[in-house]
PDB file of N, CA and C in Angstrom:
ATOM      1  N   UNK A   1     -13.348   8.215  -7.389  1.00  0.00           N
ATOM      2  CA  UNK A   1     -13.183   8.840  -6.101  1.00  0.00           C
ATOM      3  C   UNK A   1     -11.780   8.564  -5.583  1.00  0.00           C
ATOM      4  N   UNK A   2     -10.620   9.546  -5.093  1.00  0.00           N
ATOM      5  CA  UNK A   2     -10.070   9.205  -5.060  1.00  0.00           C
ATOM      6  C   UNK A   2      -9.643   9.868  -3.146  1.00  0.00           C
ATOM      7  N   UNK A   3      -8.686   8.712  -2.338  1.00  0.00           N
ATOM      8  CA  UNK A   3      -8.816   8.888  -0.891  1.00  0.00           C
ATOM      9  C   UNK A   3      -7.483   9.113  -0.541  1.00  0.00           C
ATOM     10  N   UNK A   4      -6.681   9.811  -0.202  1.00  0.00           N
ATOM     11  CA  UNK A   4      -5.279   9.915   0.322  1.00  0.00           C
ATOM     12  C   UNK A   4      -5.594  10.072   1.812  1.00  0.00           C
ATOM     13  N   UNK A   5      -4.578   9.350   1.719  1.00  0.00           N
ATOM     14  CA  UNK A   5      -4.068   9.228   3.611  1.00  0.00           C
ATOM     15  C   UNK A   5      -2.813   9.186   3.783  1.00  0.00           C
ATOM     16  N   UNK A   6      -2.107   9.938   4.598  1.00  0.00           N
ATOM     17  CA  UNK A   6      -0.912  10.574   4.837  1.00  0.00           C
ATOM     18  C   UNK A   6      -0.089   9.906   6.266  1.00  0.00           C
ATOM     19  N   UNK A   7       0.862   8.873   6.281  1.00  0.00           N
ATOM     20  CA  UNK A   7       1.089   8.662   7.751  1.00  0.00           C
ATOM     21  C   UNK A   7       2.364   9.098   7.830  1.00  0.00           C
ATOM     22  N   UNK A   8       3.710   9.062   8.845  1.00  0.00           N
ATOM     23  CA  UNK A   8       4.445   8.901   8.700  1.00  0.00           C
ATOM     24  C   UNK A   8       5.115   8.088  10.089  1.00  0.00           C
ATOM     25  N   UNK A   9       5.838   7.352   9.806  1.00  0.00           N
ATOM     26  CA  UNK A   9       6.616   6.310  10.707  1.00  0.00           C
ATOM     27  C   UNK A   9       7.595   6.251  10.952  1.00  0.00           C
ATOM     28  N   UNK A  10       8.340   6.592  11.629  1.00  0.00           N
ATOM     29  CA  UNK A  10      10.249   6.831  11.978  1.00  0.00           C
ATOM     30  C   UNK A  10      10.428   5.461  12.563  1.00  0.00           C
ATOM     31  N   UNK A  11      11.477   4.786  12.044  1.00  0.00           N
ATOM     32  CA  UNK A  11      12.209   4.054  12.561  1.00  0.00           C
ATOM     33  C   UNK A  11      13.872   3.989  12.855  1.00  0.00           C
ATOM     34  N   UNK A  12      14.356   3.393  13.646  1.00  0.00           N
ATOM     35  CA  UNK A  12      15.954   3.647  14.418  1.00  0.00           C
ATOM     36  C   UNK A  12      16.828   3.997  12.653  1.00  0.00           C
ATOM     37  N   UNK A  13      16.588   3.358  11.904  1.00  0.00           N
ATOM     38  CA  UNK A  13      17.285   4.010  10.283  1.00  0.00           C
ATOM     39  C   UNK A  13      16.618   3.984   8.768  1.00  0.00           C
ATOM     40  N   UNK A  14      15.247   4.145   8.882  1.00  0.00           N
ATOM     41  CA  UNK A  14      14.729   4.404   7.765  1.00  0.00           C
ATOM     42  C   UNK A  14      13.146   5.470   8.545  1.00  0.00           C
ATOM     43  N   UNK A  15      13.033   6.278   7.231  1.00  0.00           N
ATOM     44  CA  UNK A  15      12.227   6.929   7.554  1.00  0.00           C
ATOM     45  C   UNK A  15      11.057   6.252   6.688  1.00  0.00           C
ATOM     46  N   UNK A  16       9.925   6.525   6.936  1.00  0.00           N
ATOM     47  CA  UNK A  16       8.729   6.033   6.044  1.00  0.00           C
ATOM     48  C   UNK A  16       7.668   7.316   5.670  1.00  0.00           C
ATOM     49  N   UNK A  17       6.901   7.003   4.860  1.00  0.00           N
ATOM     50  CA  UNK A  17       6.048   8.276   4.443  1.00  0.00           C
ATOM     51  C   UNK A  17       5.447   7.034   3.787  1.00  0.00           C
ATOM     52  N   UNK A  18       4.465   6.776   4.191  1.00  0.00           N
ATOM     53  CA  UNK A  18       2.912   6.165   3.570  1.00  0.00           C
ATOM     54  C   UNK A  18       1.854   6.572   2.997  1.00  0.00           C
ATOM     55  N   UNK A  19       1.286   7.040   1.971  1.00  0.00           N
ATOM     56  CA  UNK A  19       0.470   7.584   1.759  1.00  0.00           C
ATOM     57  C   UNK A  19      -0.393   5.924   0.919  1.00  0.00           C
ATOM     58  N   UNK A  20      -1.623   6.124   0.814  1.00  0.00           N
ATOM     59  CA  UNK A  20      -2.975   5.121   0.445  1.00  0.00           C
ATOM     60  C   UNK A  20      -3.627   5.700  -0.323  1.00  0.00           C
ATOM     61  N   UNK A  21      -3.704   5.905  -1.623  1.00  0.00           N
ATOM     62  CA  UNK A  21      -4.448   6.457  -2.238  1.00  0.00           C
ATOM     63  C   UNK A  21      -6.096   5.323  -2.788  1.00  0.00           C
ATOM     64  N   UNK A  22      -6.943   5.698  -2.583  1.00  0.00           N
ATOM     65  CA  UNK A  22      -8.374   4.502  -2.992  1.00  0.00           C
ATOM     66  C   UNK A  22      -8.745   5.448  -4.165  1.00  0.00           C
ATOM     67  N   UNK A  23      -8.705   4.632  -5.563  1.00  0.00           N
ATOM     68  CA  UNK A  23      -8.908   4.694  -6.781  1.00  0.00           C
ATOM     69  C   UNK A  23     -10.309   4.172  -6.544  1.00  0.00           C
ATOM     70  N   UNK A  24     -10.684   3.587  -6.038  1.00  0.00           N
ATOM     71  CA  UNK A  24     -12.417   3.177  -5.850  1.00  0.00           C
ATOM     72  C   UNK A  24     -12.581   2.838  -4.706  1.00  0.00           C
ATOM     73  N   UNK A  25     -13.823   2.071  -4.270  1.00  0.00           N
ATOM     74  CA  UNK A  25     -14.374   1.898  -2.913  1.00  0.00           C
ATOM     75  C   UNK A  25     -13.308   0.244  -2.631  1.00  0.00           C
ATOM     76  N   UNK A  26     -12.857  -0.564  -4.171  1.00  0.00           N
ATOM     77  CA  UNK A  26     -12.562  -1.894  -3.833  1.00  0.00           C
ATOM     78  C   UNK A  26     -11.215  -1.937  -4.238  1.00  0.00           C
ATOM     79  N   UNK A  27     -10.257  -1.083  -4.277  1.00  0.00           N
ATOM     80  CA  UNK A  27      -9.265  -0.942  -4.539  1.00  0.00           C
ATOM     81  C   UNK A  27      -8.265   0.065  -3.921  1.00  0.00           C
ATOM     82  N   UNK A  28      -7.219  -0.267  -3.462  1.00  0.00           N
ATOM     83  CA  UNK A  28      -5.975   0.645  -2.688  1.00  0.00           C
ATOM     84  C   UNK A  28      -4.738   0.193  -3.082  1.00  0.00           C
ATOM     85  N   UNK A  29      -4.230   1.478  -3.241  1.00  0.00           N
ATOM     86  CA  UNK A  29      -2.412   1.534  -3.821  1.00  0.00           C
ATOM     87  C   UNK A  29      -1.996   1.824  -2.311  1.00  0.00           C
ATOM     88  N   UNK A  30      -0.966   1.140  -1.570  1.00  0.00           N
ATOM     89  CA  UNK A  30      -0.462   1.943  -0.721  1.00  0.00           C
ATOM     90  C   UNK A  30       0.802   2.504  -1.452  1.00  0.00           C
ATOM     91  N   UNK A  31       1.474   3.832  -1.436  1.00  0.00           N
ATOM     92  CA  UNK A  31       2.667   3.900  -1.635  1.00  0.00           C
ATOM     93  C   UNK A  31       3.618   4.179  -0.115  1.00  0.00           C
ATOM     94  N   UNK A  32       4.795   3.946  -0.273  1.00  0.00           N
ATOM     95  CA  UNK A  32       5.966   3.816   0.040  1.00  0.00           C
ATOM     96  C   UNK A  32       7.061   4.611   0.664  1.00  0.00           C
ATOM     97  N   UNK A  33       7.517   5.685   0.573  1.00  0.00           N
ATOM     98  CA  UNK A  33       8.765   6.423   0.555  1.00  0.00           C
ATOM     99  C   UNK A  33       9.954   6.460   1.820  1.00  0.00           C
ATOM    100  N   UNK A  34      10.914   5.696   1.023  1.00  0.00           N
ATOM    101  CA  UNK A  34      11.721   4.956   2.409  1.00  0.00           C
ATOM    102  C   UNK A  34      12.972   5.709   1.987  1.00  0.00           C
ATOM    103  N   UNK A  35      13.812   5.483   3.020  1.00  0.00           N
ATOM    104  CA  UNK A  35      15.414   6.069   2.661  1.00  0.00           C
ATOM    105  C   UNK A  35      16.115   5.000   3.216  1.00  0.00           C
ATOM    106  N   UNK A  36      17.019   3.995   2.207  1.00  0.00           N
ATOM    107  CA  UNK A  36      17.252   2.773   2.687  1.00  0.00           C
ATOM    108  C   UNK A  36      18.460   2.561   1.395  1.00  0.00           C
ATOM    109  N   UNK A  37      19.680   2.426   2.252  1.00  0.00           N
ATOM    110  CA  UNK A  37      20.647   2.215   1.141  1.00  0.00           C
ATOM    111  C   UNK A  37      20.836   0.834   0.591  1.00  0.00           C
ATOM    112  N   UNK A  38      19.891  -0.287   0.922  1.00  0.00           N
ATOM    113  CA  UNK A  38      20.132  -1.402   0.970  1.00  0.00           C
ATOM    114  C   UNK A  38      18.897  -1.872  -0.282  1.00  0.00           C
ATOM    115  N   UNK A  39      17.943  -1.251  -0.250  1.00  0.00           N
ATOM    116  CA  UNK A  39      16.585  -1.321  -1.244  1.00  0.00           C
ATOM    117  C   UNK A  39      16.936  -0.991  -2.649  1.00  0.00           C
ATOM    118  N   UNK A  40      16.525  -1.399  -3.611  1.00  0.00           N
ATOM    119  CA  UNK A  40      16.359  -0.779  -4.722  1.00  0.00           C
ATOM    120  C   UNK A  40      15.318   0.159  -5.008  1.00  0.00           C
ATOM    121  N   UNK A  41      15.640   0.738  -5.813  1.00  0.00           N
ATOM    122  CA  UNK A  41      14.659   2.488  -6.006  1.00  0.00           C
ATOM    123  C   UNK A  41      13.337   2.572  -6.302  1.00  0.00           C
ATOM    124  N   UNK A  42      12.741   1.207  -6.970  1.00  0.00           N
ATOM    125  CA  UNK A  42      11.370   0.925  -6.942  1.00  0.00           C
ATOM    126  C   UNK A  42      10.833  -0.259  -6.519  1.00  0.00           C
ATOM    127  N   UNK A  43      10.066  -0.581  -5.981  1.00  0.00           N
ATOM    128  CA  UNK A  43       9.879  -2.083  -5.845  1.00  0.00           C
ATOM    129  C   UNK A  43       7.907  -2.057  -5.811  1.00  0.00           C
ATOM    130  N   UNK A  44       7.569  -2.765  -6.659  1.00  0.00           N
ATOM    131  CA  UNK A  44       6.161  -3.049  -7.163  1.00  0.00           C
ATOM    132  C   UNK A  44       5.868  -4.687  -6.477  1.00  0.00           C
ATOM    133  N   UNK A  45       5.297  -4.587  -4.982  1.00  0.00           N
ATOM    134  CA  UNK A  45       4.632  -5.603  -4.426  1.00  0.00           C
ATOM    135  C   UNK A  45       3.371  -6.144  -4.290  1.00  0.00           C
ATOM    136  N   UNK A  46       2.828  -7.093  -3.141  1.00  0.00           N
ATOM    137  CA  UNK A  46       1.837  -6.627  -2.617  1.00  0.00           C
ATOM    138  C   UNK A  46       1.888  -6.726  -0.919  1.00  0.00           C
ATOM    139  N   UNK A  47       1.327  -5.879  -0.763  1.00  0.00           N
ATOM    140  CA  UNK A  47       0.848  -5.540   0.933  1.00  0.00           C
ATOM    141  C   UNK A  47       0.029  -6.472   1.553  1.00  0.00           C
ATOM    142  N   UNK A  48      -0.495  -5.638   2.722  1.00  0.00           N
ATOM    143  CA  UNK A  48      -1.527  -6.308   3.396  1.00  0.00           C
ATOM    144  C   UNK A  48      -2.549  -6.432   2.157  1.00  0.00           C
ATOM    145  N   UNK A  49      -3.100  -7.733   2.837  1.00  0.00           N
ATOM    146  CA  UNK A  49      -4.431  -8.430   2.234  1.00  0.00           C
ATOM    147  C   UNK A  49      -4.057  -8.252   0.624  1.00  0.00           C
ATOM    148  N   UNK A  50      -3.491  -8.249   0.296  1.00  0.00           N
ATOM    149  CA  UNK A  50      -2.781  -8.643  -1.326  1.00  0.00           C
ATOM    150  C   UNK A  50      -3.434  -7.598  -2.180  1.00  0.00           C
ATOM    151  N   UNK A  51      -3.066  -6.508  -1.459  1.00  0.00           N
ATOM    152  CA  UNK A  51      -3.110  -5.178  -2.049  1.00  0.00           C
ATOM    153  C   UNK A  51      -1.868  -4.600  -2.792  1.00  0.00           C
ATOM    154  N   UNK A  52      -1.826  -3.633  -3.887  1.00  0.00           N
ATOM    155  CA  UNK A  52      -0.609  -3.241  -4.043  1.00  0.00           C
ATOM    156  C   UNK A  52      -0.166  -2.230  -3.665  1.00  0.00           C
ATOM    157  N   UNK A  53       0.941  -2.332  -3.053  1.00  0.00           N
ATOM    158  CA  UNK A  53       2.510  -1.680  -3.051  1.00  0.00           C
ATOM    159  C   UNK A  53       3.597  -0.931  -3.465  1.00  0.00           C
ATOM    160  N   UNK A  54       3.400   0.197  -3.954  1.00  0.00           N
ATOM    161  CA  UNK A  54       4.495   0.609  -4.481  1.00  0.00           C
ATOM    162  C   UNK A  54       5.827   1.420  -3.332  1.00  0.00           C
ATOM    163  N   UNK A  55       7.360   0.673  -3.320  1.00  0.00           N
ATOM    164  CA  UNK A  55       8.193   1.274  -2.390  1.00  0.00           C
ATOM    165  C   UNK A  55       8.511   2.224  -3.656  1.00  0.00           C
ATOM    166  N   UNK A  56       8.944   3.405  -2.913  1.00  0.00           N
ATOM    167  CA  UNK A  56      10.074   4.044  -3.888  1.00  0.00           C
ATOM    168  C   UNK A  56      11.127   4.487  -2.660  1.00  0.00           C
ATOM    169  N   UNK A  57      12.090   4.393  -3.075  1.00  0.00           N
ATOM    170  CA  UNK A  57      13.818   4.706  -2.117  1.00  0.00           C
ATOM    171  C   UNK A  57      13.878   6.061  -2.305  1.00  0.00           C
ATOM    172  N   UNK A  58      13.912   7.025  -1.359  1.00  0.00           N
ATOM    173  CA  UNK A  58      14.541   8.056  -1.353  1.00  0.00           C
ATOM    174  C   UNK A  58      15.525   8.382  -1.181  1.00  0.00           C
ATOM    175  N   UNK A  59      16.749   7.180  -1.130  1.00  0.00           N
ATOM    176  CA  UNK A  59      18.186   7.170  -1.150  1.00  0.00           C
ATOM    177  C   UNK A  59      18.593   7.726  -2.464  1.00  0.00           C
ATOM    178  N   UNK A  60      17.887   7.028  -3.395  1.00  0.00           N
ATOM    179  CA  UNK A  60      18.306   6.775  -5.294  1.00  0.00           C
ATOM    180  C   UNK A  60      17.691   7.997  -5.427  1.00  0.00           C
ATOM    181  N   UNK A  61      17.169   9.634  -5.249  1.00  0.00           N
ATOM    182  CA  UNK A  61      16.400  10.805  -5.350  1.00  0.00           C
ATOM    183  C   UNK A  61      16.872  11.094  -6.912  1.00  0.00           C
ATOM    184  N   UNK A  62      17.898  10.850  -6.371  1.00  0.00           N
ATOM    185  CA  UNK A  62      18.758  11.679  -8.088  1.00  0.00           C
ATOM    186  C   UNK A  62      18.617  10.813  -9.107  1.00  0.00           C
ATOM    187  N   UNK A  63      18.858   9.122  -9.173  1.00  0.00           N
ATOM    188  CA  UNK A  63      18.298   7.969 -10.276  1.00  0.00           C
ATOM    189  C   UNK A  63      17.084   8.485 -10.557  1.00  0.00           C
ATOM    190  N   UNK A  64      16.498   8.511  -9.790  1.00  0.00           N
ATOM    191  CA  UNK A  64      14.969   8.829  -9.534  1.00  0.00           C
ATOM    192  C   UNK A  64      14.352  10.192 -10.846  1.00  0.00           C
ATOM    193  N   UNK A  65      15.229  10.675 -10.060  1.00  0.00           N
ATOM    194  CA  UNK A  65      14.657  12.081 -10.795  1.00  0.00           C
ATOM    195  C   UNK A  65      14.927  12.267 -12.693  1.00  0.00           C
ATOM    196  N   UNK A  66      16.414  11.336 -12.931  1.00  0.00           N
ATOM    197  CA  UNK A  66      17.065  11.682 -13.640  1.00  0.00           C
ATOM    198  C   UNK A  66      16.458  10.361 -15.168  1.00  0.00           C
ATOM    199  N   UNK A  67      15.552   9.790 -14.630  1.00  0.00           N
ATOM    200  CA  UNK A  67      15.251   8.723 -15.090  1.00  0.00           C
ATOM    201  C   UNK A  67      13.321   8.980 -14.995  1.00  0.00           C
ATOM    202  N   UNK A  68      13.157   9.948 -14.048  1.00  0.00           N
ATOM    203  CA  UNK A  68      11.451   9.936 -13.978  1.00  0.00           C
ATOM    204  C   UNK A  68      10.650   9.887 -15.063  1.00  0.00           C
ATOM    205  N   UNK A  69      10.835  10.163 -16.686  1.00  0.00           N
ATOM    206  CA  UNK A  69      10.151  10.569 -17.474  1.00  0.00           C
ATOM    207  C   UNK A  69      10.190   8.854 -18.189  1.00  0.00           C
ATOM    208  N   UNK A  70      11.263   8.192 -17.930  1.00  0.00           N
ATOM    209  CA  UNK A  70      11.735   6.625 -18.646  1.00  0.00           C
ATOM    210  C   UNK A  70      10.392   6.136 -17.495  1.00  0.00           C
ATOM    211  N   UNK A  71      10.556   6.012 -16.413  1.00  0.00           N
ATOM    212  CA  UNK A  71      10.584   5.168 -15.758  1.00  0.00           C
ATOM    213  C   UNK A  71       8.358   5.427 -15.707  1.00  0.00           C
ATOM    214  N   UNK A  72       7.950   6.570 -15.971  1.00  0.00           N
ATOM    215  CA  UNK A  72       6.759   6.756 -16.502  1.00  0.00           C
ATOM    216  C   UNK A  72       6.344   5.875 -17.389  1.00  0.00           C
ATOM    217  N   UNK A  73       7.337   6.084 -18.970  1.00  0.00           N
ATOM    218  CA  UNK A  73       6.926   5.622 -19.676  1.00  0.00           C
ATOM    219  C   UNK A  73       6.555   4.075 -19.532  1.00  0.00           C
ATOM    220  N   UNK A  74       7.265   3.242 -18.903  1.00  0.00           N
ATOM    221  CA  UNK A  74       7.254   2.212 -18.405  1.00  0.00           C
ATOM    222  C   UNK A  74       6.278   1.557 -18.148  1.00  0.00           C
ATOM    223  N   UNK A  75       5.344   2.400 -18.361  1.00  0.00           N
ATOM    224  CA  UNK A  75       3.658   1.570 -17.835  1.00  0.00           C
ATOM    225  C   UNK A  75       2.955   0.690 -18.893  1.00  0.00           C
ATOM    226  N   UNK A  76       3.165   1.606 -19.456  1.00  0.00           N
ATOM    227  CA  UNK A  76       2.848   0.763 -21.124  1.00  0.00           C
ATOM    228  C   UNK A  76       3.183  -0.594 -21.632  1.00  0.00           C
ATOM    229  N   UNK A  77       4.343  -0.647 -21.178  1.00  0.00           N
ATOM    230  CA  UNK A  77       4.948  -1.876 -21.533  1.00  0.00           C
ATOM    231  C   UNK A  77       4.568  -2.931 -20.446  1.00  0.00           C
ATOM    232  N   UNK A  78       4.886  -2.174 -19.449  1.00  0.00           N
ATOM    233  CA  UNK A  78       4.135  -3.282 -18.102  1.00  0.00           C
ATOM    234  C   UNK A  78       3.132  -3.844 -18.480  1.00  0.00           C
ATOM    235  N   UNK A  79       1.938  -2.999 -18.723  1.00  0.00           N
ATOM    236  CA  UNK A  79       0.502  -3.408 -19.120  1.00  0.00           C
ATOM    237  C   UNK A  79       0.890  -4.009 -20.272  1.00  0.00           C
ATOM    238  N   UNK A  80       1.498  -4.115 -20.888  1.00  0.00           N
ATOM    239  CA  UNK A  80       1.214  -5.305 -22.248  1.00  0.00           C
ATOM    240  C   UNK A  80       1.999  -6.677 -22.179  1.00  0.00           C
ATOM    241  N   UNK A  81       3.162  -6.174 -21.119  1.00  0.00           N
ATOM    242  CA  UNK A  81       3.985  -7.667 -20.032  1.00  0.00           C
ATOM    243  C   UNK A  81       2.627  -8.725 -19.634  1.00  0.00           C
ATOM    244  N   UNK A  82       2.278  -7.648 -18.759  1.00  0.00           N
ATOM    245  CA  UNK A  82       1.034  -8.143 -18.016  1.00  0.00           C
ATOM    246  C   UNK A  82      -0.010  -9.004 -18.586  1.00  0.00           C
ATOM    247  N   UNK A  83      -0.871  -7.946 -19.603  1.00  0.00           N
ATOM    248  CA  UNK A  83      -1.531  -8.331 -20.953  1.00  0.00           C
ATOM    249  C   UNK A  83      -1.110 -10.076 -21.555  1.00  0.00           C
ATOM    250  N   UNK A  84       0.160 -10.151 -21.766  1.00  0.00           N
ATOM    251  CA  UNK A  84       1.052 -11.049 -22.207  1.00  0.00           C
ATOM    252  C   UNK A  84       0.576 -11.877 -21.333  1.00  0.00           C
ATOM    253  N   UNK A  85       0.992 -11.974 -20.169  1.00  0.00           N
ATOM    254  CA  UNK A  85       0.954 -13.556 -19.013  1.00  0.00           C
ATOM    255  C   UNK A  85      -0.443 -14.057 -18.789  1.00  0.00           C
ATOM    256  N   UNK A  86      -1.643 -12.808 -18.873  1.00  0.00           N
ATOM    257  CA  UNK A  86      -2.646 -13.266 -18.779  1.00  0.00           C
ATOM    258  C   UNK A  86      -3.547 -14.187 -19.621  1.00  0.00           C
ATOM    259  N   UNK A  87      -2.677 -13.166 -21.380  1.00  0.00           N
ATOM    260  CA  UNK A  87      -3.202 -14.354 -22.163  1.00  0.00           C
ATOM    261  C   UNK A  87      -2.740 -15.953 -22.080  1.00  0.00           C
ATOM    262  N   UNK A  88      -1.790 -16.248 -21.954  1.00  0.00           N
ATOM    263  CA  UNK A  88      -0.892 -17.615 -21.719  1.00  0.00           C
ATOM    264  C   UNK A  88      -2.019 -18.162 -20.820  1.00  0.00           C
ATOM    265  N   UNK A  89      -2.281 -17.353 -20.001  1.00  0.00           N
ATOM    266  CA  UNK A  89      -2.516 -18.282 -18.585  1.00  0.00           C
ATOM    267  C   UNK A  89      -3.831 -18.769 -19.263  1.00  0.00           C
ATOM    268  N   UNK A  90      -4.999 -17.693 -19.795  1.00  0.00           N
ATOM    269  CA  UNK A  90      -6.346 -17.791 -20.402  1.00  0.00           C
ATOM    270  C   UNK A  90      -6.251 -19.100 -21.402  1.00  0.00           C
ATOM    271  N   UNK A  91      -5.186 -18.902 -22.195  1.00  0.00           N
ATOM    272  CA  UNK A  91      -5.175 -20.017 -23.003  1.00  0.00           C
ATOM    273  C   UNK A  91      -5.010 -21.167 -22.635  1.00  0.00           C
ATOM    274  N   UNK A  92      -3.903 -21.345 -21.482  1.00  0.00           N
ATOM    275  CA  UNK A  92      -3.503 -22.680 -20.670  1.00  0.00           C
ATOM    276  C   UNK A  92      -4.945 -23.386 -20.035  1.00  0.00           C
ATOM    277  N   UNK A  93      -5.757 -22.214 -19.660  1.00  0.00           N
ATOM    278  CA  UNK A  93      -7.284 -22.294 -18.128  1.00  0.00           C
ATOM    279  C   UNK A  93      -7.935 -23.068 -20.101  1.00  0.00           C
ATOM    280  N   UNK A  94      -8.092 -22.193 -21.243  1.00  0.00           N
ATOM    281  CA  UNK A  94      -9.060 -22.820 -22.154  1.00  0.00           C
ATOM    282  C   UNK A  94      -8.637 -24.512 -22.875  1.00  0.00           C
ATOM    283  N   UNK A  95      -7.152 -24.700 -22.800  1.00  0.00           N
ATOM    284  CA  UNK A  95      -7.062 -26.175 -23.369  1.00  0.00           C
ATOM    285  C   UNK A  95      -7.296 -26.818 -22.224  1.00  0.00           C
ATOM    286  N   UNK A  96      -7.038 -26.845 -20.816  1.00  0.00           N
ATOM    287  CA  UNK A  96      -7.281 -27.944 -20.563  1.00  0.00           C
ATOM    288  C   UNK A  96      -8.919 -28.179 -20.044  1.00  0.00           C
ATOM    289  N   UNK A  97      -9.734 -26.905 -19.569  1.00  0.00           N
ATOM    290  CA  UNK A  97     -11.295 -27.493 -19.840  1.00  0.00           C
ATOM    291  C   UNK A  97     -11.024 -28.042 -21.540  1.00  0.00           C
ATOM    292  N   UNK A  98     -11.073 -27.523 -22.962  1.00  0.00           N
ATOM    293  CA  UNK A  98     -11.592 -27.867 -23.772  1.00  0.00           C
ATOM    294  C   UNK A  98     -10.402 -29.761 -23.569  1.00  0.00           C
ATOM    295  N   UNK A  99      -9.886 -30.380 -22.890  1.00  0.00           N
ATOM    296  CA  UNK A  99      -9.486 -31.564 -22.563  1.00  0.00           C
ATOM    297  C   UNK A  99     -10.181 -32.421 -21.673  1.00  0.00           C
ATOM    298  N   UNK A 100     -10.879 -31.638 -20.653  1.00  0.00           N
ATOM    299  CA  UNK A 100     -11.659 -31.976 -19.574  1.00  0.00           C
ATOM    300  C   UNK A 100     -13.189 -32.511 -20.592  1.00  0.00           C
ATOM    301  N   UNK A 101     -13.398 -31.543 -21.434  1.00  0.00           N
ATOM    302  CA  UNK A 101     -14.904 -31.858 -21.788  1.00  0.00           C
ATOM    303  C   UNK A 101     -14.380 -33.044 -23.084  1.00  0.00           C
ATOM    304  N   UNK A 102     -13.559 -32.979 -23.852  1.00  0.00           N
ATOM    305  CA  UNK A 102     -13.363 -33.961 -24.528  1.00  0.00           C
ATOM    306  C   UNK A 102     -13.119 -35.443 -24.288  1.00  0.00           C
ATOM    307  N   UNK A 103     -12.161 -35.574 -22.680  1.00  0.00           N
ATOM    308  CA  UNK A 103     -12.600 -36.668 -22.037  1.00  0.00           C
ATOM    309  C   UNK A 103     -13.865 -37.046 -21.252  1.00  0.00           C
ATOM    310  N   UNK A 104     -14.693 -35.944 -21.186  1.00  0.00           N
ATOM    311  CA  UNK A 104     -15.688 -36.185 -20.268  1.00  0.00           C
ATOM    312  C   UNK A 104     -17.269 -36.687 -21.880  1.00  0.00           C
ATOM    313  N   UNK A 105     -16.746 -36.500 -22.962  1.00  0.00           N
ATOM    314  CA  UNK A 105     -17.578 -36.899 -23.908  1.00  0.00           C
ATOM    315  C   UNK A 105     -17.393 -38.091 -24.763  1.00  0.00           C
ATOM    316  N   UNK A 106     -15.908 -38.345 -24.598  1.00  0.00           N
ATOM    317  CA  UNK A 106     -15.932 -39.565 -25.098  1.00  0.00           C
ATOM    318  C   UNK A 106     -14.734 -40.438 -24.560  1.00  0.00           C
TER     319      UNK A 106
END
């Protein structure tokens, strides 16, 4: 199910365009769209209540555009970045229980 919501917010020198898209009932992307010469052209955070974030700069339109098909591909690799840290971490969370129960047995 998917939920868009459309705001927009003017401020004294950046404009905003918010949109929220809900990929499920327990999950929300807010995105971003700022015009800010000071930002970089993407920025992958998190928001309120440690939701994610995506800014994109509408200063960089033309990086943006000229790079959109790279910067797609990009997911892939993220997810296997990602993939990557989680295993480390899984492995780090499995030696030290399997340390915990080895001191706790003998």
């Amino acid at each position: 199910m998917l939920v868009y919501t459309t705001a927009t917010v003017q401020s004294a020198d950046t404009n905003f365009i918010i949109k929220n898209i809900s990929v499920s009932k327990m999950k929300t992307v807010e995105f971003r769209l700022i015009n800010s010469n000071e930002m970089p052209p993407i920025v992958i955070t998190k928001g309120d209540d440690d939701e994610l974030k995506v800014v994109i700069n509408n200063h960089d339109r033309i990086w943006l555009s000229m790079n959109r098909r790279l910067i797609a591909g990009t997911v892939e690799a993220l997810q296997e970045k990602l993939d990557e840290i989680l295993q480390g971490y899984l492995e780090e969370q499995y030696a030290f229980e399997k340390a915990d129960l080895d001191f706790m047995e003998g």
